[in-house]
N, C-alpha and C. Protein backbone atom coordinates (compact mmCIF):
# COMPACT_ATOMS: atom_id res chain seq x y z
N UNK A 1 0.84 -1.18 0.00
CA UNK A 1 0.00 0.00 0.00
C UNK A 1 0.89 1.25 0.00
N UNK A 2 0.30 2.27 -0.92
CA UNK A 2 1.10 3.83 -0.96
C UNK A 2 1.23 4.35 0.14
N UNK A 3 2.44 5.05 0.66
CA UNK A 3 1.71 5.77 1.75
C UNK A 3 1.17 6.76 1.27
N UNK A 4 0.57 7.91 2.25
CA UNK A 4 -0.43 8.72 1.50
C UNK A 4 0.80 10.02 1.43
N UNK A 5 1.77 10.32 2.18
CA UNK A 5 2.62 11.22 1.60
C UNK A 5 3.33 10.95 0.65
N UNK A 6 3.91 9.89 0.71
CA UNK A 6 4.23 9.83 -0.91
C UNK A 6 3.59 9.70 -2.00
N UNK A 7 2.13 9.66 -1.66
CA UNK A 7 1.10 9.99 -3.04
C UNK A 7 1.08 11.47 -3.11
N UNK A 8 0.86 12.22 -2.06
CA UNK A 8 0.87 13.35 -2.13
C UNK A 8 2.00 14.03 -2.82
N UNK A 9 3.44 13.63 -2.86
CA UNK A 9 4.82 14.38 -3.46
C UNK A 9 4.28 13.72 -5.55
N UNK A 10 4.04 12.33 -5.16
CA UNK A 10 3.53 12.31 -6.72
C UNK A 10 3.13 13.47 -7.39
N UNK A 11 1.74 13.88 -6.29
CA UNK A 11 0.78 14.50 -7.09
C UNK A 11 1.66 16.02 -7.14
N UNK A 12 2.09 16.55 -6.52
CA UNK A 12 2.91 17.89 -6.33
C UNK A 12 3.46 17.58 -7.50
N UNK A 13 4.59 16.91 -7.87
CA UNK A 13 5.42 16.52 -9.51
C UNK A 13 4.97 16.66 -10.46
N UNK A 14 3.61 15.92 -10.19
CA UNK A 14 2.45 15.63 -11.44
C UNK A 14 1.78 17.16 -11.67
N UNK A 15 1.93 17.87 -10.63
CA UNK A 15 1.33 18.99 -10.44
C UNK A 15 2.01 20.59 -11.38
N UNK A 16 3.62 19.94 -11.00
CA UNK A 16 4.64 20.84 -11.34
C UNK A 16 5.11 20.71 -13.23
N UNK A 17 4.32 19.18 -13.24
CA UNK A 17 4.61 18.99 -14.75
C UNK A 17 3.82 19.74 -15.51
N UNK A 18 2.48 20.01 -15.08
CA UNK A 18 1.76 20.25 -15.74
C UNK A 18 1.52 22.03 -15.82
N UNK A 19 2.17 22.57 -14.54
CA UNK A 19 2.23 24.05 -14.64
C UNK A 19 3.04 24.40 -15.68
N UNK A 20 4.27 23.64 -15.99
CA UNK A 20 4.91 23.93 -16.93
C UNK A 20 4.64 23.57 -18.71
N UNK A 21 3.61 22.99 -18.42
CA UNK A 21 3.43 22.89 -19.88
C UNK A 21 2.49 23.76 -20.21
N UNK A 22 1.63 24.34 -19.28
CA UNK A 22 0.61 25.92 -19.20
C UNK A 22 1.31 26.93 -19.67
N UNK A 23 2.81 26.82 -18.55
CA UNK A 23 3.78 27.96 -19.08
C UNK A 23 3.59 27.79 -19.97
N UNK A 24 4.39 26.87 -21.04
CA UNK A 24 5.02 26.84 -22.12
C UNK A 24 4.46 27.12 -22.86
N UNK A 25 2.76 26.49 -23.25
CA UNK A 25 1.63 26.79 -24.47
C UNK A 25 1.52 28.43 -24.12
N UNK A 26 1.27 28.15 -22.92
CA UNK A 26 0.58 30.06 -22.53
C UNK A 26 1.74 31.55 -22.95
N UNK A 27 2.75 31.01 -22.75
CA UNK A 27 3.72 32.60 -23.00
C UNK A 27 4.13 31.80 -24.82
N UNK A 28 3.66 30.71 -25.55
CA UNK A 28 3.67 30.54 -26.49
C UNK A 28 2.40 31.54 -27.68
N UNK A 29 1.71 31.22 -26.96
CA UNK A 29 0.32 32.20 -27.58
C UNK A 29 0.03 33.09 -27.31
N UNK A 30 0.70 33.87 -26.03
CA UNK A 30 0.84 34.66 -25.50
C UNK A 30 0.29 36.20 -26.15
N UNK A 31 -0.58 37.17 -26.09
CA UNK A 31 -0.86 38.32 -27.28
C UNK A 31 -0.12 39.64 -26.47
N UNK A 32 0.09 39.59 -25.27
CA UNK A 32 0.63 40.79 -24.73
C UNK A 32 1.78 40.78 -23.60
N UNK A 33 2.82 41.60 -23.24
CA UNK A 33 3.66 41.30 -22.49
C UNK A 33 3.29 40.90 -20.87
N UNK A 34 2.11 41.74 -20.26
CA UNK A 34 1.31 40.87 -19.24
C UNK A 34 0.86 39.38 -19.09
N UNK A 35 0.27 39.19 -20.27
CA UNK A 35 0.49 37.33 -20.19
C UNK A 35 1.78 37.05 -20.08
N UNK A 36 2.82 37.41 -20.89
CA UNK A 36 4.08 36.41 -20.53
C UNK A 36 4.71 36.84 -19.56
N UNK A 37 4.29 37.58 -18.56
CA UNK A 37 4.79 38.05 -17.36
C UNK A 37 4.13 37.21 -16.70
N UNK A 38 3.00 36.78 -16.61
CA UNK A 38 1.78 35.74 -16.19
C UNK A 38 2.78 34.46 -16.36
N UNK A 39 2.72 34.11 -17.32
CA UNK A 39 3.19 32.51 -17.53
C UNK A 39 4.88 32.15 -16.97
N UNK A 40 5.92 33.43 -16.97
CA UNK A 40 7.00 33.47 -16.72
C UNK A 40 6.84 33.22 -15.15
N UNK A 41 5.78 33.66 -14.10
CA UNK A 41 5.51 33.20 -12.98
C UNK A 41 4.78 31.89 -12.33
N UNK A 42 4.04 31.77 -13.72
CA UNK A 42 3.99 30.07 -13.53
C UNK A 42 5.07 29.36 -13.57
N UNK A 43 5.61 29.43 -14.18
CA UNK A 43 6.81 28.46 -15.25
C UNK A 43 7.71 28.75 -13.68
N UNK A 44 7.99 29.65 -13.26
CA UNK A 44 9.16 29.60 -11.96
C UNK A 44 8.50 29.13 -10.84
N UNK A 45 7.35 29.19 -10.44
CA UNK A 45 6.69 28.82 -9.10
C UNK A 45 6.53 27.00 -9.72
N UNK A 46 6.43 26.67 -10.93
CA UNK A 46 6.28 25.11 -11.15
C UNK A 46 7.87 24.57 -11.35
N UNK A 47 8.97 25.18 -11.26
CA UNK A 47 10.12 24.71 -10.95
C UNK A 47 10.43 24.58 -9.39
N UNK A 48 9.74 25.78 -8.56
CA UNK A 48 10.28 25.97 -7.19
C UNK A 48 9.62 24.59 -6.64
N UNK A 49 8.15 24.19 -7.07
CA UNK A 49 7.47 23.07 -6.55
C UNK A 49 8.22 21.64 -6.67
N UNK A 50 8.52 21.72 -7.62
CA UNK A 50 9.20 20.71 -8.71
C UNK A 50 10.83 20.44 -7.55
N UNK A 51 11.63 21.19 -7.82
CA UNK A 51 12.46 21.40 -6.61
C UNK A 51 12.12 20.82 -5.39
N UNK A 52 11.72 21.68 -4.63
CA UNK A 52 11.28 20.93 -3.48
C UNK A 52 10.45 19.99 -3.15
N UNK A 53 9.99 19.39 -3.98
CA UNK A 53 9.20 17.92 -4.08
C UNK A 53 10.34 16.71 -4.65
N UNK A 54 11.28 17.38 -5.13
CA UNK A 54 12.61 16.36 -5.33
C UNK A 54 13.34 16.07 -4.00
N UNK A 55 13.20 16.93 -3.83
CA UNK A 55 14.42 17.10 -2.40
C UNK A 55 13.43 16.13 -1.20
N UNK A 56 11.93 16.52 -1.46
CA UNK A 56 11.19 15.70 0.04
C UNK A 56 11.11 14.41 -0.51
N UNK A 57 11.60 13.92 -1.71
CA UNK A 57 11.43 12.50 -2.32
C UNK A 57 12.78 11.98 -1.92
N UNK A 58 13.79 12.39 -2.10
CA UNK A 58 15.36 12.51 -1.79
C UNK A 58 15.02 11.63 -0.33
N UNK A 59 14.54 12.82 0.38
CA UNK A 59 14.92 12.63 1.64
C UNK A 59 13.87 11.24 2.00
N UNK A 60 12.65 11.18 1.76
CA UNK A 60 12.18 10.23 1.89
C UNK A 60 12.55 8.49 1.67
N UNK A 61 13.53 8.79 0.43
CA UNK A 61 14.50 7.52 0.08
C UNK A 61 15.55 7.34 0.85
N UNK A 62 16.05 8.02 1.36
CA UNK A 62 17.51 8.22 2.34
C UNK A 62 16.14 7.18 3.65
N UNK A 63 15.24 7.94 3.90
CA UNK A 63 14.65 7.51 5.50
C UNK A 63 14.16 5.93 5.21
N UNK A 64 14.05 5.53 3.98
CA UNK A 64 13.29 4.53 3.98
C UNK A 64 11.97 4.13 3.79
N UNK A 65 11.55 5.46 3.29
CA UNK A 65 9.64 5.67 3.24
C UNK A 65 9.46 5.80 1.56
N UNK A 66 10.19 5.78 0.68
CA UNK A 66 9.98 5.85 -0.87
C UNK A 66 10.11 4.55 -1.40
N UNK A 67 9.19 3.87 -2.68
CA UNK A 67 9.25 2.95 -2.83
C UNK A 67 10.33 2.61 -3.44
């Protein structure tokens, strides 16, 4: 059985993948420099997540709680 925090860091990853592909389409289609000021703050807040959901997976494998 999962534990439920490590479903939870899944879903954060799964979470961070997908902000970034918003970025990417969104400051792609982007019509004014406010949107890609918009999406340039997605795109960094879904790396910062992304980041630190590596690091609590890291550490979770070091403790013995990652599958």
């Amino acid at each position: 059985m999962e534990r439920k925090c490590n479903k939870h860091l899944k879903e954060a990853l799964d979470l961070a993948r997908s902000l970034i592909i918003l970025a990417d389409d969104g400051e792609r289609d982007s019509e004014d420099d406010s949107c890609s000021l918009l999406y340039g703050i997605v795109r960094d807040c879904a790396y910062r997540i992304k980041k630190d959901a590596e690091c609590e997976v890291e550490k979770h494998r070091t403790g013995g709680r990652w599958p």
